[in-house]
C-alpha atoms as a PDB file:
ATOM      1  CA  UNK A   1       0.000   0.000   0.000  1.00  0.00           C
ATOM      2  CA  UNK A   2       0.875   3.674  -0.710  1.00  0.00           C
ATOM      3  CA  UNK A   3       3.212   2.534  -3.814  1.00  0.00           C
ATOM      4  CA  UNK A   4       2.816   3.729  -6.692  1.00  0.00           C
ATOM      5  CA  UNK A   5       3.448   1.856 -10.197  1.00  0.00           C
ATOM      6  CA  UNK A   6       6.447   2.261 -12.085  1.00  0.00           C
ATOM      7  CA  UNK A   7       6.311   4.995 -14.900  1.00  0.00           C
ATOM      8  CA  UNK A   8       2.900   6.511 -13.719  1.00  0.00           C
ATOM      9  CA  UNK A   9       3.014  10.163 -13.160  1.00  0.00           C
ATOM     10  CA  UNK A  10       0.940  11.641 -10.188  1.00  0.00           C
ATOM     11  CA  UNK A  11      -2.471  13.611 -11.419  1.00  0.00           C
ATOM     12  CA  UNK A  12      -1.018  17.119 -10.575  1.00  0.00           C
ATOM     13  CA  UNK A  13       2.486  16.539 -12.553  1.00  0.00           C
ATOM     14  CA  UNK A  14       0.760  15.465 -15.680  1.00  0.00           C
ATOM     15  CA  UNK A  15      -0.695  18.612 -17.886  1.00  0.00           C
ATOM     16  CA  UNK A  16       2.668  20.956 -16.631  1.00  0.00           C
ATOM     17  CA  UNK A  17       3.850  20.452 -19.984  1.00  0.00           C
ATOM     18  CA  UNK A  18       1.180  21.127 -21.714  1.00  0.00           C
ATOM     19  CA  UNK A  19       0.634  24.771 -19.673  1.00  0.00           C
ATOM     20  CA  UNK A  20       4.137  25.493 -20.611  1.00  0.00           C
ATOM     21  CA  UNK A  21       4.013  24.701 -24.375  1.00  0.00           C
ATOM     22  CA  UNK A  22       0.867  26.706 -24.598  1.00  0.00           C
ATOM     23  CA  UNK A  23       1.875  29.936 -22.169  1.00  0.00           C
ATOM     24  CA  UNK A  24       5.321  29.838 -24.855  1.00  0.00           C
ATOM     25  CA  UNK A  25       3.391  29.747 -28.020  1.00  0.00           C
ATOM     26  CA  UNK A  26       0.691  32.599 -26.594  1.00  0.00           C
ATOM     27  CA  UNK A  27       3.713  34.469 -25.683  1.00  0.00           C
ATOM     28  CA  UNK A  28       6.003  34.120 -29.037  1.00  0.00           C
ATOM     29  CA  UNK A  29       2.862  35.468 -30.964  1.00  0.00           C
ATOM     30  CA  UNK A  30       2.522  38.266 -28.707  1.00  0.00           C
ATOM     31  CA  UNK A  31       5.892  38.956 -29.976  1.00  0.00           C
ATOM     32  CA  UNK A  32       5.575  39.046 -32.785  1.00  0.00           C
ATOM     33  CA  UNK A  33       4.218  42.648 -33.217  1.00  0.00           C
ATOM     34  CA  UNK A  34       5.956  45.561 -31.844  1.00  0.00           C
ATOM     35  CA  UNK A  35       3.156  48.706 -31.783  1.00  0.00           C
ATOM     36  CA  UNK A  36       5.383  51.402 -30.024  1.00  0.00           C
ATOM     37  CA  UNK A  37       8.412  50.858 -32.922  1.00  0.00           C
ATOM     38  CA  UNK A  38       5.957  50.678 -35.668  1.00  0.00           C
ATOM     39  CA  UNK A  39       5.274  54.514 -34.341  1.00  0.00           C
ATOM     40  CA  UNK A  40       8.249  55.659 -33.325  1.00  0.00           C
ATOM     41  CA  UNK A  41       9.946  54.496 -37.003  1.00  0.00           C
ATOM     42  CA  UNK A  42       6.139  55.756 -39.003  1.00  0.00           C
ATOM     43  CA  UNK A  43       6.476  59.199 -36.797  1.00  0.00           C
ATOM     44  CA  UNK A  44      10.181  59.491 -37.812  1.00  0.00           C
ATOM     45  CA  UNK A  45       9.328  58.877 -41.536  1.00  0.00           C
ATOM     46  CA  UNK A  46       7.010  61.999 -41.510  1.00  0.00           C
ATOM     47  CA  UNK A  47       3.926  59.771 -41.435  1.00  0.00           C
ATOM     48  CA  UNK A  48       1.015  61.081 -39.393  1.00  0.00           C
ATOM     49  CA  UNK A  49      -2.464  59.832 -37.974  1.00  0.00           C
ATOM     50  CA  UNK A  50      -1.036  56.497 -37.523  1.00  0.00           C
ATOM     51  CA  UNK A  51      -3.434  53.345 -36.140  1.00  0.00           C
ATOM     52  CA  UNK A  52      -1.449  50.242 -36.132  1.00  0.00           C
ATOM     53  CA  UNK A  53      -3.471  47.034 -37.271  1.00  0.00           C
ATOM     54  CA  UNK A  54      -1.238  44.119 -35.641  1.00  0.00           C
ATOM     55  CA  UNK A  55       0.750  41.397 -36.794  1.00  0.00           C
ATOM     56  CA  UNK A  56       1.378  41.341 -40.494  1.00  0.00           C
ATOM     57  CA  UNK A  57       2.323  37.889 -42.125  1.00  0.00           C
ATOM     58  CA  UNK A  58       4.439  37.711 -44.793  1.00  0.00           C
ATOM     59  CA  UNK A  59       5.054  41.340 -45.173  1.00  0.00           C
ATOM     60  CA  UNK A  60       8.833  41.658 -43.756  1.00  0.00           C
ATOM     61  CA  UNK A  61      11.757  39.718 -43.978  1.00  0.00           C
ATOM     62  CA  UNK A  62      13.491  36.693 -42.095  1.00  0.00           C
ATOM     63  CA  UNK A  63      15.660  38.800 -39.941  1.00  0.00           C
ATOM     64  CA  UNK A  64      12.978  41.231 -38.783  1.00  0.00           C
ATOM     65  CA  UNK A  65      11.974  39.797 -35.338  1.00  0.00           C
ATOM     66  CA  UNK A  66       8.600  41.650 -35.279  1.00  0.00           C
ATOM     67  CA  UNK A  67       6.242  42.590 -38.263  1.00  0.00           C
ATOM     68  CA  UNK A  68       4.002  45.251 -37.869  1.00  0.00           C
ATOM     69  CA  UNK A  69       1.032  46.950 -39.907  1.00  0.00           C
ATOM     70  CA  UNK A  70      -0.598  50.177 -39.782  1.00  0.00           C
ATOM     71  CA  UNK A  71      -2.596  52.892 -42.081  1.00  0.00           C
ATOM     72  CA  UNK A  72      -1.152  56.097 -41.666  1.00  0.00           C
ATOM     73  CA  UNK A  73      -0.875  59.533 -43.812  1.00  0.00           C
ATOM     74  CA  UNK A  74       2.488  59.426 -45.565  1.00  0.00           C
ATOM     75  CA  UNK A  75       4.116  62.280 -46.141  1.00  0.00           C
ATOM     76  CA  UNK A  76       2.838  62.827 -49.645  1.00  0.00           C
ATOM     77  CA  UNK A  77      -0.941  63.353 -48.125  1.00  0.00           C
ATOM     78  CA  UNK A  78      -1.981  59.731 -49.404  1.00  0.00           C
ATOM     79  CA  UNK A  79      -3.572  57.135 -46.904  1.00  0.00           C
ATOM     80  CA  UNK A  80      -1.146  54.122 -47.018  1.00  0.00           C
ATOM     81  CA  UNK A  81      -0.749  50.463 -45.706  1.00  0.00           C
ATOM     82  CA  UNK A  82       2.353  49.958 -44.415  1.00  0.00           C
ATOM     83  CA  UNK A  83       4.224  46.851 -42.558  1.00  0.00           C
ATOM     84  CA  UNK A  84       7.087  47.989 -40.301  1.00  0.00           C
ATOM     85  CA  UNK A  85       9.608  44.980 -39.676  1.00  0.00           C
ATOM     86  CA  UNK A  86      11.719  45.413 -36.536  1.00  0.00           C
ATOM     87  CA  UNK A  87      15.036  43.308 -36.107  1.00  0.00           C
ATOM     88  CA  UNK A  88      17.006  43.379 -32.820  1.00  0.00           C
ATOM     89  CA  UNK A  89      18.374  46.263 -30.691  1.00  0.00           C
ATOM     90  CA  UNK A  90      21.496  46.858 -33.211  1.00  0.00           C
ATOM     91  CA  UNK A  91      18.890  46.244 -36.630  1.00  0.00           C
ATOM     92  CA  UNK A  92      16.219  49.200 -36.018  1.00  0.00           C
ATOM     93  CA  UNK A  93      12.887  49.413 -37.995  1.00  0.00           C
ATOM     94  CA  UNK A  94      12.196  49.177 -41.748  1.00  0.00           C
ATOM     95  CA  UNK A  95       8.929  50.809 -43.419  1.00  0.00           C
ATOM     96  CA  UNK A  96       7.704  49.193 -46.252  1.00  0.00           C
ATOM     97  CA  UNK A  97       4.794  50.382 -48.270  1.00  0.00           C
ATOM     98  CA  UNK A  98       2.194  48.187 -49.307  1.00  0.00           C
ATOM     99  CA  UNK A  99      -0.428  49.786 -51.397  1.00  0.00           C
ATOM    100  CA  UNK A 100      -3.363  52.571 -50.742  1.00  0.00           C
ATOM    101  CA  UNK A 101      -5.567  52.243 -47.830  1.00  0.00           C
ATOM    102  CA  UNK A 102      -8.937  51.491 -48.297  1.00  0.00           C
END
């Protein structure tokens, strides 16, 4: 009495794993946008009335580490889409246009 079989994991050990792989996959695409450097680089541009839309797939390159879109006013008076990729702290921000704003 009070043994426990051999490779049988006790109730409360069991779903850890799981919590962790979910809490790090909830967390790495909460990375992947980054909504205050998507301003700052838009504001530095000359781009005004800027409202940031989230992650956008596909629209930066491999060694951006966060891929941003937003509509904003270029400086040209046009409404824009743009995706702003991010890279690391040495990399800065890169603003790439993708077509009118609807």
């Amino acid at each position: 009495m009070g043994q426990r079989s051999v490779g049988v994991k006790p109730i409360y050990r069991q779903g850890r794993p799981r919590i962790l792989l979910v809490a790090a996959m909830l967390g790495a695409i909460g990375a992947c946008s980054n909504e205050s450097g998507t301003v700052e680089a838009l504001a530095a541009s000359g781009f005004t009335s800027i409202k940031t839309t989230g992650w956008e797939w596909g629209a930066c390159s491999d060694s951006d580490s966060t891929c941003t879109g937003a509509v904003a006013t270029g400086p040209t008076g046009q409404r824009v889409k743009v995706a702003v990729g991010c890279g690391f702290w040495f990399k800065g921000c890169t603003v790439r246009i993708l077509g009118a704003a609807r």
